[in-house]
Protein backbone atom coordinates (compact mmCIF):
# COMPACT_ATOMS: atom_id res chain seq x y z
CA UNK A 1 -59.63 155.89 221.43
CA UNK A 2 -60.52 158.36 218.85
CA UNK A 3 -64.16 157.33 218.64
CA UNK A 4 -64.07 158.32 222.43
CA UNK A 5 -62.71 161.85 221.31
CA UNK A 6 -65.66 164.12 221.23
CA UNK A 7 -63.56 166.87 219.11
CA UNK A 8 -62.44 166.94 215.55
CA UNK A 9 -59.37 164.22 215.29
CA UNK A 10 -57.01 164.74 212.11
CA UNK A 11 -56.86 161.42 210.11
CA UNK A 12 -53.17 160.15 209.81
CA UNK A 13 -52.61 157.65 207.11
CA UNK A 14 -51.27 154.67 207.05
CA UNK A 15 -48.32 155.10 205.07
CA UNK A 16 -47.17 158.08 207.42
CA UNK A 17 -47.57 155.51 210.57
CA UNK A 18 -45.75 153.17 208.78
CA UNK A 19 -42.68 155.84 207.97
CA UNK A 20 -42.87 157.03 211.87
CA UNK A 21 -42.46 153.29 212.88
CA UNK A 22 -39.72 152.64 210.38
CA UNK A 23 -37.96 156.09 211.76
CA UNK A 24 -38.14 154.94 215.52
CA UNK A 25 -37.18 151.70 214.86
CA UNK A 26 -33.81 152.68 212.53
CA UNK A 27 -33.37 155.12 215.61
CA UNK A 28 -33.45 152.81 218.39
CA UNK A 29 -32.69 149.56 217.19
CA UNK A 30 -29.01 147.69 217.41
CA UNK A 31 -29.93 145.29 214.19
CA UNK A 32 -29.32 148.27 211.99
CA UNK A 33 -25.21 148.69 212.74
CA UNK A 34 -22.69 146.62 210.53
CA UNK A 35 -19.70 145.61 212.41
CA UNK A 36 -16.81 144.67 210.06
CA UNK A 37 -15.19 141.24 210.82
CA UNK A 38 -11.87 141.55 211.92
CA UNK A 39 -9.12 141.18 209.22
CA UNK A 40 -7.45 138.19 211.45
CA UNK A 41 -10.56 136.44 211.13
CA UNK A 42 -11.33 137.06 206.88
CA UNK A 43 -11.16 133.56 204.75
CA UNK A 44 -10.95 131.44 207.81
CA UNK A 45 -13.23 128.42 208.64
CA UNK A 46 -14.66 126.65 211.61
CA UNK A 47 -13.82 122.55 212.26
CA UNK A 48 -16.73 121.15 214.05
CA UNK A 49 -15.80 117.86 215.87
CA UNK A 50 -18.34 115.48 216.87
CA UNK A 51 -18.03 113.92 220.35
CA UNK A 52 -18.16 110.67 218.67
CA UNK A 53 -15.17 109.43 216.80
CA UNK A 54 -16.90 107.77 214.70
CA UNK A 55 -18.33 110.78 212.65
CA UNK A 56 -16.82 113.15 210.36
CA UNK A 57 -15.42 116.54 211.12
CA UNK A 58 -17.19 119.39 209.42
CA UNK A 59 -15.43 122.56 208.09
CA UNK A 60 -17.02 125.30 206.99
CA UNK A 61 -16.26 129.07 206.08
CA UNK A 62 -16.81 131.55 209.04
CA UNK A 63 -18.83 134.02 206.50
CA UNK A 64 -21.05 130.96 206.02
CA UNK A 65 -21.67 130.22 209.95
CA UNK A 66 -22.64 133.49 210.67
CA UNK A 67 -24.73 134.26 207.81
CA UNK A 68 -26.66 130.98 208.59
CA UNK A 69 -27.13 132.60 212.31
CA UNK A 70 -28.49 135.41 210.65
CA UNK A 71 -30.94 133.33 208.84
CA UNK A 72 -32.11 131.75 212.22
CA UNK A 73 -32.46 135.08 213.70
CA UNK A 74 -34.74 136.45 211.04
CA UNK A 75 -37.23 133.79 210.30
CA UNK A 76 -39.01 134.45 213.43
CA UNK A 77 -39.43 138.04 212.38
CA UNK A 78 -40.69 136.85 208.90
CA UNK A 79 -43.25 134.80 210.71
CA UNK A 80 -44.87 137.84 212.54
């Protein structure tokens, strides 16, 4: 597109695109708000059950389970 300009086109640099992008996205993205937990829900802990009686119930911290979802979420984004 600029090469197609025949006037004069100010040079922007990369670090100012970069900034722009970073300002748009902080402005229009819903990743950036923290939501406190509820205080009904602080030190408590998830029981998984298995279907199958056989296996072992799993308990873990709810601070754990969502952090791990967080994990999930963001290793696709690390891969781009």
């Amino acid at each position: 597109m600029i090469e197609a300009l025949e006037d004069e086109v100010e040079s922007v640099s990369f670090s100012e695109v970069e900034q722009s992008l970073i300002t748009i996205l902080r402005k229009w993205s819903d990743a950036s708000s923290v939501i406190p937990i509820a205080d009904k829900w602080r030190g408590s802990s998830l029981i998984l059950r298995p279907g199958d009686d056989n296996l072992a119930d799993k308990e873990i911290s709810i601070d754990t389970f969502f952090h791990k979802i967080l994990v999930v979420r963001d290793r696709p984004r690390v891969m781009e």
